[in-house]
PDB file of N, CA and C in Angstrom:
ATOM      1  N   UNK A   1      17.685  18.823   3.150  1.00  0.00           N
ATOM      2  CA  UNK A   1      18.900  19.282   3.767  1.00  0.00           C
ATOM      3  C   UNK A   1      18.897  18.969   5.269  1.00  0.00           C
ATOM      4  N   UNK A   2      17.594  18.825   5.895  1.00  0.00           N
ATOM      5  CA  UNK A   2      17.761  18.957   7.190  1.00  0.00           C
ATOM      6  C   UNK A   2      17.008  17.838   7.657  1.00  0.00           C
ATOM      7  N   UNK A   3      16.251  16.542   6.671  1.00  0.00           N
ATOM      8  CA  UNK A   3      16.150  15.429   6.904  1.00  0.00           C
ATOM      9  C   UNK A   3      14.628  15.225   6.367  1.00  0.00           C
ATOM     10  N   UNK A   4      13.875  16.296   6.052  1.00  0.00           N
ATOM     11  CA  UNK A   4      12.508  16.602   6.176  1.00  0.00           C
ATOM     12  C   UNK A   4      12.351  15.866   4.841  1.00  0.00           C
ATOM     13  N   UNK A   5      11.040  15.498   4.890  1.00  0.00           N
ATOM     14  CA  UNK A   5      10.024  14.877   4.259  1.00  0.00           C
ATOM     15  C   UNK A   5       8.955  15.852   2.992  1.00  0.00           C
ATOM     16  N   UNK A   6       9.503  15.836   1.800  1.00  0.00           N
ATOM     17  CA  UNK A   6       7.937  16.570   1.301  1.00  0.00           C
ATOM     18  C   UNK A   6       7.011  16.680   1.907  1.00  0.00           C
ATOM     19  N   UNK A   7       5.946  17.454   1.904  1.00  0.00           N
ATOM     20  CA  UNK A   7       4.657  17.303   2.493  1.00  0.00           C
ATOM     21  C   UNK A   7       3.757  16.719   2.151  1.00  0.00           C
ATOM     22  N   UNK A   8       3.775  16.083   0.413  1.00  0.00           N
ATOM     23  CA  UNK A   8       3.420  14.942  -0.480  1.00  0.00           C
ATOM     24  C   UNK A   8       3.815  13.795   0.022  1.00  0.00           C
ATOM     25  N   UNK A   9       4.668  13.603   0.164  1.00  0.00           N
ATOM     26  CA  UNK A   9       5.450  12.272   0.785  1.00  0.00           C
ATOM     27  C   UNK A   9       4.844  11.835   2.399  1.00  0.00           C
ATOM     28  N   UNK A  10       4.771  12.755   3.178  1.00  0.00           N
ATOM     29  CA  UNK A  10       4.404  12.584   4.580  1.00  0.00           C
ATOM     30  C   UNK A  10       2.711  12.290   4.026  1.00  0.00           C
ATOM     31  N   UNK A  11       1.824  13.008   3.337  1.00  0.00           N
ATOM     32  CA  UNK A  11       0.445  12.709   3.209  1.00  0.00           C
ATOM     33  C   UNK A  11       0.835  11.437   2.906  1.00  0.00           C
ATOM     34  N   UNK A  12       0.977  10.683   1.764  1.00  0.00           N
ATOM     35  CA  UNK A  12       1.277   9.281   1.735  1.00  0.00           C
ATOM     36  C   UNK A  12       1.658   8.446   2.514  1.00  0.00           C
ATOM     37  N   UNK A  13       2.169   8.385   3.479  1.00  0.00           N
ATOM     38  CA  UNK A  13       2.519   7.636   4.156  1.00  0.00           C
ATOM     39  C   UNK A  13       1.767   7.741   5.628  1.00  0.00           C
ATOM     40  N   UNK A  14       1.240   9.248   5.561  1.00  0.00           N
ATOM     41  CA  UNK A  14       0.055   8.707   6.457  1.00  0.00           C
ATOM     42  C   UNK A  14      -1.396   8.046   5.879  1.00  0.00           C
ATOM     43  N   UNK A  15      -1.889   7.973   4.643  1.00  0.00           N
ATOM     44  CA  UNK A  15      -2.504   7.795   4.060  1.00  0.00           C
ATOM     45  C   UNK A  15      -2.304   6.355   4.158  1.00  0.00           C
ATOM     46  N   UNK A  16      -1.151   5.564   3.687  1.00  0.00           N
ATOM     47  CA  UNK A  16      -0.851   4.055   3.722  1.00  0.00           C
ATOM     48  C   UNK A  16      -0.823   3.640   4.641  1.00  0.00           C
ATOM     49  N   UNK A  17      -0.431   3.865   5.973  1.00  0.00           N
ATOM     50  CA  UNK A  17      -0.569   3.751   7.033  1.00  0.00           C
ATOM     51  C   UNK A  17      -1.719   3.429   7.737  1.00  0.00           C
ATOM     52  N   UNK A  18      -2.350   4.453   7.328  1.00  0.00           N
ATOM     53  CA  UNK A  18      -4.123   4.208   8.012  1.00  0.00           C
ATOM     54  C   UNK A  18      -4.689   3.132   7.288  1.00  0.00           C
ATOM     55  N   UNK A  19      -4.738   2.766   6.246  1.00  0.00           N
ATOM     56  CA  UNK A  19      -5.245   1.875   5.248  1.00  0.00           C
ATOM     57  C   UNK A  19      -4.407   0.244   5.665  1.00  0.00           C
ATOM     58  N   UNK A  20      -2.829   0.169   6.155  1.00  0.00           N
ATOM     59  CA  UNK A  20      -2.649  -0.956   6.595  1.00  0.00           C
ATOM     60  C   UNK A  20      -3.548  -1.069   7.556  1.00  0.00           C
ATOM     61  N   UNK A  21      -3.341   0.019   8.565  1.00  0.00           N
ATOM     62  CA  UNK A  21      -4.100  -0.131  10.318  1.00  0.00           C
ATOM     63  C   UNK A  21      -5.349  -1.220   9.858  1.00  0.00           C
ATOM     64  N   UNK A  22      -6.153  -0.731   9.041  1.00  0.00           N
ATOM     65  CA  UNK A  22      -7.272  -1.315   8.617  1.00  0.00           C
ATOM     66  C   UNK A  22      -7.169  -2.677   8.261  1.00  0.00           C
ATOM     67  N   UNK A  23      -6.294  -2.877   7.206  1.00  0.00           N
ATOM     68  CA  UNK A  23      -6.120  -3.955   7.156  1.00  0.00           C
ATOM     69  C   UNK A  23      -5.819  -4.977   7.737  1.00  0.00           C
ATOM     70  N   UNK A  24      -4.902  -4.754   8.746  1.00  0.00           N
ATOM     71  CA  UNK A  24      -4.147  -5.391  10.279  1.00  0.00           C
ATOM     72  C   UNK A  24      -5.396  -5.899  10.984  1.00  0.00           C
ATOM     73  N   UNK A  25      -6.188  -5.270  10.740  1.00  0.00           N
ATOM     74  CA  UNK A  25      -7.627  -4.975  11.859  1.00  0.00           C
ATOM     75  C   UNK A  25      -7.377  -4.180  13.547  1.00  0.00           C
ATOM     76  N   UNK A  26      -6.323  -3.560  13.349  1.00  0.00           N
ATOM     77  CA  UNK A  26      -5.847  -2.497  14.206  1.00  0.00           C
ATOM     78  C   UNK A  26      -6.867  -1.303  14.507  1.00  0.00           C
ATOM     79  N   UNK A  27      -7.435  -1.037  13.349  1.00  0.00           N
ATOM     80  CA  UNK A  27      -8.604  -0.009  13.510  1.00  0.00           C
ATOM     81  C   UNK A  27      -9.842  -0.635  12.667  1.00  0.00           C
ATOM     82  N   UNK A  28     -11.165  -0.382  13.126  1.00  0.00           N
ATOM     83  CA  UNK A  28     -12.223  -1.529  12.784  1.00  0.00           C
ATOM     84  C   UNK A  28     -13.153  -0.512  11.785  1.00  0.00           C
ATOM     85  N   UNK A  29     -13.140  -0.628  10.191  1.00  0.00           N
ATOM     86  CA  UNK A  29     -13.787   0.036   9.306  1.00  0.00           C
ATOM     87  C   UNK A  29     -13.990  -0.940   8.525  1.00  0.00           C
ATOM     88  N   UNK A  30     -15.232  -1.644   8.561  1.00  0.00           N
ATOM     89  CA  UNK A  30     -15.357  -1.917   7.838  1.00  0.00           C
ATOM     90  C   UNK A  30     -15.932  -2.271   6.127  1.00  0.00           C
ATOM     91  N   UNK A  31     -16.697  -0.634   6.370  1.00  0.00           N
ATOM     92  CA  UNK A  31     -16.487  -0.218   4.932  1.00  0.00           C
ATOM     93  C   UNK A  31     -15.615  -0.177   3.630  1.00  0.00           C
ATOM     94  N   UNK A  32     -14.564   0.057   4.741  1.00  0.00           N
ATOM     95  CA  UNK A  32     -13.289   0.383   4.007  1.00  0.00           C
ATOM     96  C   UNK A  32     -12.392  -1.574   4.056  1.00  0.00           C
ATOM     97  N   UNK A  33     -12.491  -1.597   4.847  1.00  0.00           N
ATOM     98  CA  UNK A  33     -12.071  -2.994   4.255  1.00  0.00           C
ATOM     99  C   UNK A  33     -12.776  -3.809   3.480  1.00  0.00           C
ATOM    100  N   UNK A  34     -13.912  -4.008   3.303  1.00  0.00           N
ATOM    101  CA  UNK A  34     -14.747  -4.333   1.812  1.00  0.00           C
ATOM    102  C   UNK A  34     -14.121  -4.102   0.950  1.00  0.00           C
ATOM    103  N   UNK A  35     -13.721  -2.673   0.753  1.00  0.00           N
ATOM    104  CA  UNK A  35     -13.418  -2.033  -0.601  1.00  0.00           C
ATOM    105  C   UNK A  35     -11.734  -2.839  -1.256  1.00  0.00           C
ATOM    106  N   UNK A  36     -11.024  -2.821  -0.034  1.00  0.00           N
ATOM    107  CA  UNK A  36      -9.995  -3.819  -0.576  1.00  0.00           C
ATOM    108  C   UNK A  36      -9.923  -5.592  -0.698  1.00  0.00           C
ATOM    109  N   UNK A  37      -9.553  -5.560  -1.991  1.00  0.00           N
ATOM    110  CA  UNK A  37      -9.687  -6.814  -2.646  1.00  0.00           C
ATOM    111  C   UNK A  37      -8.155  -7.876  -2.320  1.00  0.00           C
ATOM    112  N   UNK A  38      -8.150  -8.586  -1.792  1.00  0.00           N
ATOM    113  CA  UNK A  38      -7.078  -9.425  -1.431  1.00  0.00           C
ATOM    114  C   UNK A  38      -6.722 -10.379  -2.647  1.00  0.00           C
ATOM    115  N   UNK A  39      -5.658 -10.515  -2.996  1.00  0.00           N
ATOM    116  CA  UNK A  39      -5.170 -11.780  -3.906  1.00  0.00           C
ATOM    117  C   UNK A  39      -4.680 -12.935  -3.493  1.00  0.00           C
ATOM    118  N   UNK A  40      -4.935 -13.772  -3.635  1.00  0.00           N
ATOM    119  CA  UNK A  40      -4.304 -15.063  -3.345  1.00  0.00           C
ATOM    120  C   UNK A  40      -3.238 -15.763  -4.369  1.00  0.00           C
ATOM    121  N   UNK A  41      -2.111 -16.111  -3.484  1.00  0.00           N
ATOM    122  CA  UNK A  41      -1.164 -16.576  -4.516  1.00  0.00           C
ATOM    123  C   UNK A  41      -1.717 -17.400  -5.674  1.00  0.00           C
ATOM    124  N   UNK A  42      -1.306 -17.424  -6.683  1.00  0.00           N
ATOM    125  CA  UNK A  42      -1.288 -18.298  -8.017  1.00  0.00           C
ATOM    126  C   UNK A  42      -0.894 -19.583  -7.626  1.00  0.00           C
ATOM    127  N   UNK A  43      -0.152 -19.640  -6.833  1.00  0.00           N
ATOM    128  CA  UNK A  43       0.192 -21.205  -6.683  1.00  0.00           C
ATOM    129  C   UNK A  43       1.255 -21.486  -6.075  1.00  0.00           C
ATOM    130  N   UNK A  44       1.735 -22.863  -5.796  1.00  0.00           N
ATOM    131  CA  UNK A  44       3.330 -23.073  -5.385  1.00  0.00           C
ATOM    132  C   UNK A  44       4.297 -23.400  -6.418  1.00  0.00           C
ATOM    133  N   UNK A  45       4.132 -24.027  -7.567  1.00  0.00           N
ATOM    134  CA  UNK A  45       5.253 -24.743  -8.051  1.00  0.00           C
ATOM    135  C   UNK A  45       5.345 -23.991  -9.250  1.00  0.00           C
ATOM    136  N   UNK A  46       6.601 -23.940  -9.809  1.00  0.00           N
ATOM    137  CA  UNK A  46       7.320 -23.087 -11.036  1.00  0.00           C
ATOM    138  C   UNK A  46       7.688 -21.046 -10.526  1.00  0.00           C
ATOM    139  N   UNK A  47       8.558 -20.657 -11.312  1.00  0.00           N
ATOM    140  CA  UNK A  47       9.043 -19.972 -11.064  1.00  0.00           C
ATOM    141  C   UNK A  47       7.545 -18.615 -11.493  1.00  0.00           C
ATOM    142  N   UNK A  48       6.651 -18.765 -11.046  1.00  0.00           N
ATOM    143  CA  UNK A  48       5.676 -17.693 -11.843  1.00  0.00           C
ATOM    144  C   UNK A  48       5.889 -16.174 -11.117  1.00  0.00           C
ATOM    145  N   UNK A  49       5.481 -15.284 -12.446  1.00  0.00           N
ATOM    146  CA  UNK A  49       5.631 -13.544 -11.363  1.00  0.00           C
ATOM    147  C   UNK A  49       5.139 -13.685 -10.223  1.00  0.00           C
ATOM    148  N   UNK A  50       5.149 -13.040  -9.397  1.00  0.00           N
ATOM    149  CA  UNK A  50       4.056 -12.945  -8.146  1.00  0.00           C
ATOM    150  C   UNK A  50       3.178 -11.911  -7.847  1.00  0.00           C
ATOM    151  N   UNK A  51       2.302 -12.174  -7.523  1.00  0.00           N
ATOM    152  CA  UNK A  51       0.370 -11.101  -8.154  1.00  0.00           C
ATOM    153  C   UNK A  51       0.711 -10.014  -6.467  1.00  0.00           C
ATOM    154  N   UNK A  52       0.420  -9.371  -7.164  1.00  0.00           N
ATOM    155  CA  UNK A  52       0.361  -8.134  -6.234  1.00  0.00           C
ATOM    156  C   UNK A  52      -0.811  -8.686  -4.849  1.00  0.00           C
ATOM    157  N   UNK A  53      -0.879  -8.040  -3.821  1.00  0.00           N
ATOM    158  CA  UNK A  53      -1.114  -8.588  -2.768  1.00  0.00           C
ATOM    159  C   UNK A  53      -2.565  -8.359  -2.653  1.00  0.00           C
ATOM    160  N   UNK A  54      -2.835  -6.706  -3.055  1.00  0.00           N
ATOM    161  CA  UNK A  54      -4.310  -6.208  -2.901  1.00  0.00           C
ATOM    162  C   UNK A  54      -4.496  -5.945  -4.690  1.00  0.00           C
ATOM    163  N   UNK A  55      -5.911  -6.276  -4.749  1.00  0.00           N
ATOM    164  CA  UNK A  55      -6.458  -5.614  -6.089  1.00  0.00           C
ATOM    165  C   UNK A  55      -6.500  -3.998  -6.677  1.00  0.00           C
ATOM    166  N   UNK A  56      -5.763  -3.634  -7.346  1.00  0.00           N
ATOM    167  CA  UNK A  56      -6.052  -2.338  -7.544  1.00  0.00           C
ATOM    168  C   UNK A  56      -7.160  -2.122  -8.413  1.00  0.00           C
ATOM    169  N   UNK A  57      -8.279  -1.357  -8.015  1.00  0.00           N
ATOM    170  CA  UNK A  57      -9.349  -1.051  -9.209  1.00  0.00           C
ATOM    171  C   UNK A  57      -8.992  -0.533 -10.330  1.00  0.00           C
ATOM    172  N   UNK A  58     -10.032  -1.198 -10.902  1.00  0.00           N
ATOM    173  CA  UNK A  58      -9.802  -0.438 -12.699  1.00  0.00           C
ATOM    174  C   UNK A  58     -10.263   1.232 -12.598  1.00  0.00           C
ATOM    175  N   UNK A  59      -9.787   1.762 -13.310  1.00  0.00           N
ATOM    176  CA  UNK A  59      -9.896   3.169 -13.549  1.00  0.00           C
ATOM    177  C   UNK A  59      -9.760   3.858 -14.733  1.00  0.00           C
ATOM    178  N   UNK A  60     -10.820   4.107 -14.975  1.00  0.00           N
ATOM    179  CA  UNK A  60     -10.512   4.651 -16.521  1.00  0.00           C
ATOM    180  C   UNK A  60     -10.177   6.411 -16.683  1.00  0.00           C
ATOM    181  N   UNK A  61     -10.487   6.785 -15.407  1.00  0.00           N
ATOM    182  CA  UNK A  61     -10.296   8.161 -15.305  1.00  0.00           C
ATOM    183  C   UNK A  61      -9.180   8.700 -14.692  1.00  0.00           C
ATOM    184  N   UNK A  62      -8.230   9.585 -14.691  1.00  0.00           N
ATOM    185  CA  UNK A  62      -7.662  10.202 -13.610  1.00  0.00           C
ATOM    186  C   UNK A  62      -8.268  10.078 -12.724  1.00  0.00           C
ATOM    187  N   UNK A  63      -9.161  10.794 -12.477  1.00  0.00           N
ATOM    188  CA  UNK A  63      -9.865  11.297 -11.109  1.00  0.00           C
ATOM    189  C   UNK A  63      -9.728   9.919 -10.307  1.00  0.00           C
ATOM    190  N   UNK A  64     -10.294   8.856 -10.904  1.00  0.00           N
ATOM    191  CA  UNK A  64     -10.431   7.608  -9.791  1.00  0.00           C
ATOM    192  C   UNK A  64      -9.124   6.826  -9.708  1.00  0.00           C
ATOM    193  N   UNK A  65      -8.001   7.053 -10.747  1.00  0.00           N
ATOM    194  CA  UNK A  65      -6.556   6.377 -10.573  1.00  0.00           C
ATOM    195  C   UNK A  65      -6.165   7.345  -9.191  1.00  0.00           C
ATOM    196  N   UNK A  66      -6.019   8.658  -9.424  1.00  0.00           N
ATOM    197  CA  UNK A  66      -5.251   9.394  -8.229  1.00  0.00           C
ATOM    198  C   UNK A  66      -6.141   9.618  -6.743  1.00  0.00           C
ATOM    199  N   UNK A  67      -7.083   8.610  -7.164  1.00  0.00           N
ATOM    200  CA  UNK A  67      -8.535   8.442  -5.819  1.00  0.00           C
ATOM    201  C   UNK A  67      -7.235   8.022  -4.866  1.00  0.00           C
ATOM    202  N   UNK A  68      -7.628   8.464  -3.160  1.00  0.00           N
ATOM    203  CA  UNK A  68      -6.866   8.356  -1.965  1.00  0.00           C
ATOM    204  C   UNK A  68      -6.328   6.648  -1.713  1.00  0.00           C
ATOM    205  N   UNK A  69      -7.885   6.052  -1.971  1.00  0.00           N
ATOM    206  CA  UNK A  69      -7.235   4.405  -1.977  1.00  0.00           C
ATOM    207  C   UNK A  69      -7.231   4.011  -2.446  1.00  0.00           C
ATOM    208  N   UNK A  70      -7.470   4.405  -4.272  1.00  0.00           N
ATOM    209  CA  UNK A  70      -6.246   3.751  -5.310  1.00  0.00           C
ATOM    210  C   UNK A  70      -4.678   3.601  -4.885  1.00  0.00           C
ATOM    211  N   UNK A  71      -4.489   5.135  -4.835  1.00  0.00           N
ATOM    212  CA  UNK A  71      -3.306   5.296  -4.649  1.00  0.00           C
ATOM    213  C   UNK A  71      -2.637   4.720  -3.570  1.00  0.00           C
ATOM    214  N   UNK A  72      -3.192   4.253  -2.742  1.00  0.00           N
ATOM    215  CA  UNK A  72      -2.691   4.008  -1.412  1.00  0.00           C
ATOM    216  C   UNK A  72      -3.024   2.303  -1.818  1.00  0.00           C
ATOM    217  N   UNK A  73      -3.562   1.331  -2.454  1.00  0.00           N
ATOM    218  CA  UNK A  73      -3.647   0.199  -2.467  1.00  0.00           C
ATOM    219  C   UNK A  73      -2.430   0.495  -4.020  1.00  0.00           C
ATOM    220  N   UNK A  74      -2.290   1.547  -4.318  1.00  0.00           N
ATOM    221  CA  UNK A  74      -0.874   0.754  -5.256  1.00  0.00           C
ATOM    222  C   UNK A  74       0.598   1.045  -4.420  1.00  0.00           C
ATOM    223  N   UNK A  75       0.471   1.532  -3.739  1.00  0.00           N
ATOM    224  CA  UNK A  75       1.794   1.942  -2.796  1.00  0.00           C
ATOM    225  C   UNK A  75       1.893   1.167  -1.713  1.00  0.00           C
ATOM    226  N   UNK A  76       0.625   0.127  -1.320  1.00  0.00           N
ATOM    227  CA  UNK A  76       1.001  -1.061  -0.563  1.00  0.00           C
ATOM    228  C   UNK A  76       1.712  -1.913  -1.373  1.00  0.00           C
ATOM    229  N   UNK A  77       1.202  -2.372  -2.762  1.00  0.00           N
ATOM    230  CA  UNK A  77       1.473  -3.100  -3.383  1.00  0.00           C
ATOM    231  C   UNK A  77       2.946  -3.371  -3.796  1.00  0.00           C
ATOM    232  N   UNK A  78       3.549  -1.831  -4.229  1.00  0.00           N
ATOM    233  CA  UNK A  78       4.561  -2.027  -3.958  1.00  0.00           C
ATOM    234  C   UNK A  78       5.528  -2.272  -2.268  1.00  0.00           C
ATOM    235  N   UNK A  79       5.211  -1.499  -1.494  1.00  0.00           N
ATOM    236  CA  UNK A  79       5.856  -2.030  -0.116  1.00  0.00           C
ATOM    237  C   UNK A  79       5.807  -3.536   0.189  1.00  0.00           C
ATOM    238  N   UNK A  80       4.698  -4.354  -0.694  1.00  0.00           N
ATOM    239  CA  UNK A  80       4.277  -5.976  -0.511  1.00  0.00           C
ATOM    240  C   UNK A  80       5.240  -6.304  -0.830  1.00  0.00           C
ATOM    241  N   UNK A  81       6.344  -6.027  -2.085  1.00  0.00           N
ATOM    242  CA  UNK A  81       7.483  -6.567  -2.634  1.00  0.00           C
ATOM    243  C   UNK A  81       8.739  -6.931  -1.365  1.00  0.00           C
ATOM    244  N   UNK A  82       8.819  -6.000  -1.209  1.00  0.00           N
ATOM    245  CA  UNK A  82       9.985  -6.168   0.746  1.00  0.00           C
ATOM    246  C   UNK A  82       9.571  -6.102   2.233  1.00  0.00           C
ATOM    247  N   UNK A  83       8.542  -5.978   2.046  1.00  0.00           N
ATOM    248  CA  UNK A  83       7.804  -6.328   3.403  1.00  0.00           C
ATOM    249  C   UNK A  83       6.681  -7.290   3.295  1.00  0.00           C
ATOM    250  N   UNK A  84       6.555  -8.155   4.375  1.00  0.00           N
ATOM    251  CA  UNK A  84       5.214  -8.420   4.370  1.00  0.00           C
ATOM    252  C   UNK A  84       4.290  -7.988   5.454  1.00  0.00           C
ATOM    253  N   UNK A  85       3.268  -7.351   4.357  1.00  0.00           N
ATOM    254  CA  UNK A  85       2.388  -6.565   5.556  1.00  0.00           C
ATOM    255  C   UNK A  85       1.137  -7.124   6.172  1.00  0.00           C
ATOM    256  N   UNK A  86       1.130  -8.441   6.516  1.00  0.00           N
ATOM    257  CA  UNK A  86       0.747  -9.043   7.450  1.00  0.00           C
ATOM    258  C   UNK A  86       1.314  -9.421   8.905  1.00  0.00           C
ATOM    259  N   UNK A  87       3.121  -9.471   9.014  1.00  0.00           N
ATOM    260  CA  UNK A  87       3.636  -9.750   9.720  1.00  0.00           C
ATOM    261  C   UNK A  87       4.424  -8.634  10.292  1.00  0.00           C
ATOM    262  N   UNK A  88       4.492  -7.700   9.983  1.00  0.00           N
ATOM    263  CA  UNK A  88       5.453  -6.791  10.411  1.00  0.00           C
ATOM    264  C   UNK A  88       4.646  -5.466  11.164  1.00  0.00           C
ATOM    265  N   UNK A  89       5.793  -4.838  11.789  1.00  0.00           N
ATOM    266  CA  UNK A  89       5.219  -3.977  13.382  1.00  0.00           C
ATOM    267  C   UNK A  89       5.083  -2.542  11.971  1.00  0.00           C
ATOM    268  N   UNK A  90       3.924  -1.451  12.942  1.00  0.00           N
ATOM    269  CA  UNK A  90       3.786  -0.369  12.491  1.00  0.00           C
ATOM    270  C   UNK A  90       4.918   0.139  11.650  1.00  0.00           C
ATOM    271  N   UNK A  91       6.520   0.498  13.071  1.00  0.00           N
ATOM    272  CA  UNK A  91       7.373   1.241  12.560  1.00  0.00           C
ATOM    273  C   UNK A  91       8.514   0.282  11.151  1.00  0.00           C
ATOM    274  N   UNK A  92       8.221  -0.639  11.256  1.00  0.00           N
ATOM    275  CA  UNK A  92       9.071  -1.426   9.876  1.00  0.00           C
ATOM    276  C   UNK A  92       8.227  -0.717   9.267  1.00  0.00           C
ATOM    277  N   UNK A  93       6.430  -0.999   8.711  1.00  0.00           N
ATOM    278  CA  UNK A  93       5.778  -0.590   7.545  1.00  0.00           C
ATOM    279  C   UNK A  93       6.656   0.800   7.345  1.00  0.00           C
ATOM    280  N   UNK A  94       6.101   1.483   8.280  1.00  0.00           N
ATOM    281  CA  UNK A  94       6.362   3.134   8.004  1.00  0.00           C
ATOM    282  C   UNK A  94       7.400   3.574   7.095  1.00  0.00           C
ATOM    283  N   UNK A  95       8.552   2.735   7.857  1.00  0.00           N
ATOM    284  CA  UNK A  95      10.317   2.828   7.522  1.00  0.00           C
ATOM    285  C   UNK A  95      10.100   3.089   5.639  1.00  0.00           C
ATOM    286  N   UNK A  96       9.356   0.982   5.410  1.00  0.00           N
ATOM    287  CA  UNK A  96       9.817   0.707   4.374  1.00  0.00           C
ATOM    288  C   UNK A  96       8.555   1.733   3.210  1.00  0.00           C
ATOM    289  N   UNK A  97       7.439   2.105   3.982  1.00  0.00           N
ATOM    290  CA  UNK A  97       6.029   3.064   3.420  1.00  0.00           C
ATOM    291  C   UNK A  97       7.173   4.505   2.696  1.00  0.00           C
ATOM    292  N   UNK A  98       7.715   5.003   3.582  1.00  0.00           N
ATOM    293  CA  UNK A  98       8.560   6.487   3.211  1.00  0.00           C
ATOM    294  C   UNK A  98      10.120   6.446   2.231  1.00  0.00           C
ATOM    295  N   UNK A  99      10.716   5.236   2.333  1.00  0.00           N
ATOM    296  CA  UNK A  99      11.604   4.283   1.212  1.00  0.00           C
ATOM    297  C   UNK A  99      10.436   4.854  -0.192  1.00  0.00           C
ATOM    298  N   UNK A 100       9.828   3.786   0.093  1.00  0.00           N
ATOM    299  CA  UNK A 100       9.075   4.148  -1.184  1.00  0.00           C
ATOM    300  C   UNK A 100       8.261   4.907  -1.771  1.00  0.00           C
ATOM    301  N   UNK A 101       7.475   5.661  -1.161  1.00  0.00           N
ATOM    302  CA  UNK A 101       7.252   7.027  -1.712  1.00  0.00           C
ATOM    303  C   UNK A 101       8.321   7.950  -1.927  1.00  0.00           C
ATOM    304  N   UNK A 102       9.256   8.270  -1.382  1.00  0.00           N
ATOM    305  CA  UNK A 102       9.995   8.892  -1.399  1.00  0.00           C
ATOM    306  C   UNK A 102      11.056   9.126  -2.390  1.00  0.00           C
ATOM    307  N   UNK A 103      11.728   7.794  -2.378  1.00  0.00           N
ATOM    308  CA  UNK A 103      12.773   7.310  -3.897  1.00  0.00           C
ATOM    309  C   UNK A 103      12.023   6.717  -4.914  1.00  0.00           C
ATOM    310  N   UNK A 104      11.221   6.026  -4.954  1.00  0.00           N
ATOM    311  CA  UNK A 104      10.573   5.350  -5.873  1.00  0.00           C
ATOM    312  C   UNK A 104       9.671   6.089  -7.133  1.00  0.00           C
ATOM    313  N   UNK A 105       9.286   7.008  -6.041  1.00  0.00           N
ATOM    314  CA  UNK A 105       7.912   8.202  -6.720  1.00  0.00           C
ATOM    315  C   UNK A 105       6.730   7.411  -7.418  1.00  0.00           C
ATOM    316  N   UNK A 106       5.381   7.154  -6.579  1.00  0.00           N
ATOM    317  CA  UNK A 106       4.006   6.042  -7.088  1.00  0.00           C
ATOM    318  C   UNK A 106       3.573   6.676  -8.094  1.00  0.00           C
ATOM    319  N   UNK A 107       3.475   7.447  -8.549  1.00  0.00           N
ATOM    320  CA  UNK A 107       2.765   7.968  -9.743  1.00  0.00           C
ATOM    321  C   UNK A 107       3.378   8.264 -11.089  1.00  0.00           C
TER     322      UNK A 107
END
């Protein structure tokens, strides 16, 4: 009513946030950047799907699907679709980070 954010929604998007920073190399962890797996396009020619940007781990459990950077490497994945988050400033990510948690719902 008054513009506010779940408090689910705001954790996420600070959660994705910190995890681009990382990725950007904006903030230097590199533990945590190990852990994310980069994809490389399939290719140039023919109309093929296009592979999600970061690897999401396999998970056979809840516990490790709703893990902080599961969840947060599948909610880049989707923001990868209309942004690209190699090229774009903090406040675009953010914009298009709270778009999609928000209306979309990751889980």
């Amino acid at each position: 009513m008054v513009g506010y954010s779940r408090l689910a929604v705001r954790r996420d998007v600070a959660l994705c946030s910190f995890v681009f920073r990382v990725l950007r190399g904006w903030l230097q962890l590199p533990e945590l950047l190990a852990e994310l797996g980069l994809r490389a396009p399939a290719g140039c020619g023919g109309a093929r799907r296009p592979t999600a940007t970061l690897m999401e781990p396999y998970s056979r459990t809840n516990l490790n699907r709703f893990a902080p950077l599961s969840r947060a490497i599948r909610v880049l994945n989707i923001i990868a679709i209309d942004v690209d988050l190699f090229h774009c400033s903090l406040p675009r990510f953010t914009e298009a980070a709270l778009k999609c948690i928000e209306y979309n719902g990751t889980d």
